[in-house]
C-alpha atoms as a PDB file:
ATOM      1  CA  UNK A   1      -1.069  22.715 -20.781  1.00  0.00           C
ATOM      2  CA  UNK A   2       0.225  19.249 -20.914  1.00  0.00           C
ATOM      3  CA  UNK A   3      -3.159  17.564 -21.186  1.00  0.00           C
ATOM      4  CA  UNK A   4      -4.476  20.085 -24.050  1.00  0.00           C
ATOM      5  CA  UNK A   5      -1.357  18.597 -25.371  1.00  0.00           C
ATOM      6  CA  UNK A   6      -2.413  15.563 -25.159  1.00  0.00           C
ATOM      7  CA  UNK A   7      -6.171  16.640 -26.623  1.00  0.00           C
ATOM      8  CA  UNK A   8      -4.606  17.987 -29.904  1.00  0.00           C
ATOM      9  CA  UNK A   9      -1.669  15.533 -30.231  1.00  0.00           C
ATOM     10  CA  UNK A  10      -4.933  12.433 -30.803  1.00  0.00           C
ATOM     11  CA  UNK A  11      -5.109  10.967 -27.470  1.00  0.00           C
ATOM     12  CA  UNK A  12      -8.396   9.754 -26.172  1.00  0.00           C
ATOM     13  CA  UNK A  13     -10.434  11.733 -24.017  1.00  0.00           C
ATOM     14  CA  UNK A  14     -10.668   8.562 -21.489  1.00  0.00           C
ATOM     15  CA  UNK A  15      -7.016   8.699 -21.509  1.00  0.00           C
ATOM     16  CA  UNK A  16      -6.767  12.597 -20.850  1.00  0.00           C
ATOM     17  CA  UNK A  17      -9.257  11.809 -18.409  1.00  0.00           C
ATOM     18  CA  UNK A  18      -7.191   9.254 -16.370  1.00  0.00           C
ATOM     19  CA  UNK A  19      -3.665  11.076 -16.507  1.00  0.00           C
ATOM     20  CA  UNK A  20      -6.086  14.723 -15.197  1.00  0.00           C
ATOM     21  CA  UNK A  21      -7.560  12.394 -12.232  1.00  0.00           C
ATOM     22  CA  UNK A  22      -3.972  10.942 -11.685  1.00  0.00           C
ATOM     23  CA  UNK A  23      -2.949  14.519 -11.496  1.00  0.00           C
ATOM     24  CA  UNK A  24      -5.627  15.713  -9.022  1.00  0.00           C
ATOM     25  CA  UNK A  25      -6.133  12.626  -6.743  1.00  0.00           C
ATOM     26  CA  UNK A  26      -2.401  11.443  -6.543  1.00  0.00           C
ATOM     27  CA  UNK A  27       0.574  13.542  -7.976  1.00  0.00           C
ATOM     28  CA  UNK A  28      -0.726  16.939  -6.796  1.00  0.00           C
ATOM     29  CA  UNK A  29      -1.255  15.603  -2.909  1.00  0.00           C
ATOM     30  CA  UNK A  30       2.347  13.754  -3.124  1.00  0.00           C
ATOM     31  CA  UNK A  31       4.239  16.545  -5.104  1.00  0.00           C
ATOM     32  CA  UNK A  32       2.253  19.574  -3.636  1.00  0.00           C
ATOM     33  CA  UNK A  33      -0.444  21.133  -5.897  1.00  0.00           C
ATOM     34  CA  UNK A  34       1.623  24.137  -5.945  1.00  0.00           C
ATOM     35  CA  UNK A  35       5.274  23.071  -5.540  1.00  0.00           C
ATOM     36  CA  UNK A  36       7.653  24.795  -8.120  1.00  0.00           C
ATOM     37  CA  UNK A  37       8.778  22.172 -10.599  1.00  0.00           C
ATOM     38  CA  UNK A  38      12.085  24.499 -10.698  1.00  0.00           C
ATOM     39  CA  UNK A  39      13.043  24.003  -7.388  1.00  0.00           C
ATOM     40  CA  UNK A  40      12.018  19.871  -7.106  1.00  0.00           C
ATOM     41  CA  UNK A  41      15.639  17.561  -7.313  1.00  0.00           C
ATOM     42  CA  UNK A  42      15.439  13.783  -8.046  1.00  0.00           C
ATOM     43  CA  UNK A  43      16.731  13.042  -4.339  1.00  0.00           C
ATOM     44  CA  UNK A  44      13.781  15.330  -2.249  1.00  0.00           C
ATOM     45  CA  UNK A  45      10.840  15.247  -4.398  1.00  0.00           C
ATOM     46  CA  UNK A  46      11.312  12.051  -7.122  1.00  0.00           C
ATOM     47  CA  UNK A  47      12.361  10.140  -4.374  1.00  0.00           C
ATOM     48  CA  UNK A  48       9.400  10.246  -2.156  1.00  0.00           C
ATOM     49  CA  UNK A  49       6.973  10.405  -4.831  1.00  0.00           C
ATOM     50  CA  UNK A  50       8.211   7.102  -6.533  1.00  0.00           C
ATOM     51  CA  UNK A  51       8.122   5.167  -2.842  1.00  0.00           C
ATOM     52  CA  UNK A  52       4.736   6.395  -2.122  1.00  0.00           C
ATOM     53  CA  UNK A  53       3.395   5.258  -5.334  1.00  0.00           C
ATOM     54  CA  UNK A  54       5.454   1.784  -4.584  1.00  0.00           C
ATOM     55  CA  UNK A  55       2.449   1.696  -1.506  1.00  0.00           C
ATOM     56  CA  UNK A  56      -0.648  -0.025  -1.453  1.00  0.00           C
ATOM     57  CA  UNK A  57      -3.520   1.162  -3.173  1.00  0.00           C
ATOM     58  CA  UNK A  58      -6.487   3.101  -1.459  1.00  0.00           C
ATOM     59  CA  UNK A  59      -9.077   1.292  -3.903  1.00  0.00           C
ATOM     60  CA  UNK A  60      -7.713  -1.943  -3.834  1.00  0.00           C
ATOM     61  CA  UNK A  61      -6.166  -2.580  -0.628  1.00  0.00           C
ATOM     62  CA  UNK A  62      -3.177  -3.912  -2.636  1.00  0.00           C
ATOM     63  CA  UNK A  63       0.279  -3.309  -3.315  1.00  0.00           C
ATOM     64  CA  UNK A  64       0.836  -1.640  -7.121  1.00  0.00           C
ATOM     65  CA  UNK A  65       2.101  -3.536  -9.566  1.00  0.00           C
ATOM     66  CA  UNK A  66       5.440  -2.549 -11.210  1.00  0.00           C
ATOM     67  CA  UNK A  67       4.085  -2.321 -14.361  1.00  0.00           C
ATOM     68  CA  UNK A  68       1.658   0.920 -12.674  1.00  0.00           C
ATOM     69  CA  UNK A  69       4.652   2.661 -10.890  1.00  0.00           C
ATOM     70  CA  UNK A  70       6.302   2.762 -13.833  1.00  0.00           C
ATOM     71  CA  UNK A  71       3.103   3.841 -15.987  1.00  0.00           C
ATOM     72  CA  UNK A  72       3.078   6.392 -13.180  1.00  0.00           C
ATOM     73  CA  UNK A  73       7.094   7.701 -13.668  1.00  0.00           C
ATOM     74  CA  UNK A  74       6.427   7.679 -17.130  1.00  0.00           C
ATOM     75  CA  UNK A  75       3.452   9.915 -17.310  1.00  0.00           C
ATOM     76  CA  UNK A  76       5.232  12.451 -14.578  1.00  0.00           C
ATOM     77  CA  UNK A  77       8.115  12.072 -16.550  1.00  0.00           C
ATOM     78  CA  UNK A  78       6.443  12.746 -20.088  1.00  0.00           C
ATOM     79  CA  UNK A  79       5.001  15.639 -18.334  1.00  0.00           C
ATOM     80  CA  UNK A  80       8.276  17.260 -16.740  1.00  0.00           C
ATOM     81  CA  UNK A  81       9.970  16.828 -20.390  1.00  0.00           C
ATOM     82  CA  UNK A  82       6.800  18.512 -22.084  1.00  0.00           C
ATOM     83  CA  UNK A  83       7.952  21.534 -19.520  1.00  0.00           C
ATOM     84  CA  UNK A  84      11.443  21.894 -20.615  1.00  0.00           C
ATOM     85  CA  UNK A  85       9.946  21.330 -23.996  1.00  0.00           C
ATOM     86  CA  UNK A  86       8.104  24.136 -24.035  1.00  0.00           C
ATOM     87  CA  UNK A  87      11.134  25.883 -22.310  1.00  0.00           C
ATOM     88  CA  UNK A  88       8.412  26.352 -18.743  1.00  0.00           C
ATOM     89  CA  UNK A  89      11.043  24.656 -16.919  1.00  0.00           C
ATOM     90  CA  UNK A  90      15.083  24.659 -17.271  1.00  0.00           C
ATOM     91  CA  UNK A  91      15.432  20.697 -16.743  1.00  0.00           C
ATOM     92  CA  UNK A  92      13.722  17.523 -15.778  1.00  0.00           C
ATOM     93  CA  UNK A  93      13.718  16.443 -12.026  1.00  0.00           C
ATOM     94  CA  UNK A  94      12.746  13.082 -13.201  1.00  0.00           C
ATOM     95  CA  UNK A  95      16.452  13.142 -14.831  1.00  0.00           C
ATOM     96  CA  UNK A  96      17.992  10.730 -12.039  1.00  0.00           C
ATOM     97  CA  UNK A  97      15.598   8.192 -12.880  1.00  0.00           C
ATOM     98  CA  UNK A  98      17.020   4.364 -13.541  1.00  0.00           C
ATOM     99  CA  UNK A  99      15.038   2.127 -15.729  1.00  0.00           C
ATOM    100  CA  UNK A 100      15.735  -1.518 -15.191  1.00  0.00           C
ATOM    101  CA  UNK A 101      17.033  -4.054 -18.003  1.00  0.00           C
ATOM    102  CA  UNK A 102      13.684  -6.202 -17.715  1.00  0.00           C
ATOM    103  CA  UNK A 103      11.255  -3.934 -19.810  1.00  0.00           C
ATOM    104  CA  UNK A 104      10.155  -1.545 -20.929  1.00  0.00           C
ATOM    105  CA  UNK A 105       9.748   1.573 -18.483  1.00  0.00           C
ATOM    106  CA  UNK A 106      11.146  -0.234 -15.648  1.00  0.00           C
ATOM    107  CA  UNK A 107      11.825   2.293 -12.949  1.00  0.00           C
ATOM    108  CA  UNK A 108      13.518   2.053  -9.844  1.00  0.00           C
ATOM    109  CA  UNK A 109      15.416   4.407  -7.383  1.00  0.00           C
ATOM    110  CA  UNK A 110      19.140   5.130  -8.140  1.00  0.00           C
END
């Protein structure tokens, strides 16, 4: 629902494209493809996801840049809002979620 979002809201199809392969080849295994976004907390789901994504990359043998984990929290993030948006979800697990003082969409664990 969140990427048809995306499609009627103006966003490129390259972009829908990258956040849908994010989705399948990354959030889905880290997150479980079928996990209930009602019963994920910051502490046992967030937690884990943002230190995996904090790893090295498969493709590039190379740690992530901070700028892409936080690309990566916001687009989960964005997501988990458009849920309680759409009132799919009762509140964001993303909610516990610091941003550091040195730019924008700095994340980092609480």
């Amino acid at each position: 629902m969140y990427l048809d979002q995306l499609r009627v809201s103006g966003r490129t199809e390259r972009h829908v494209a990258t956040l849908n392969g994010l989705l399948n080849s990354m959030f889905y295994k880290i997150l479980g493809k079928n996990a209930l976004v009602s019963r994920m907390t910051y502490l046992k789901d967030i937690v884990p996801f943002i230190r995996h994504i904090q790893g090295v990359s498969p493709q590039t043998k190379k740690p992530r840049s901070q700028a892409t984990v936080n690309r990566y929290c916001d687009y989960l993030d964005a997501i988990f809002n458009f849920g309680v948006e759409m009132e799919l979800i009762s509140k964001n697990p993303m909610k516990g979620r610091r941003k550091l003082g040195k730019g924008p969409g700095m994340c980092r664990l609480a």
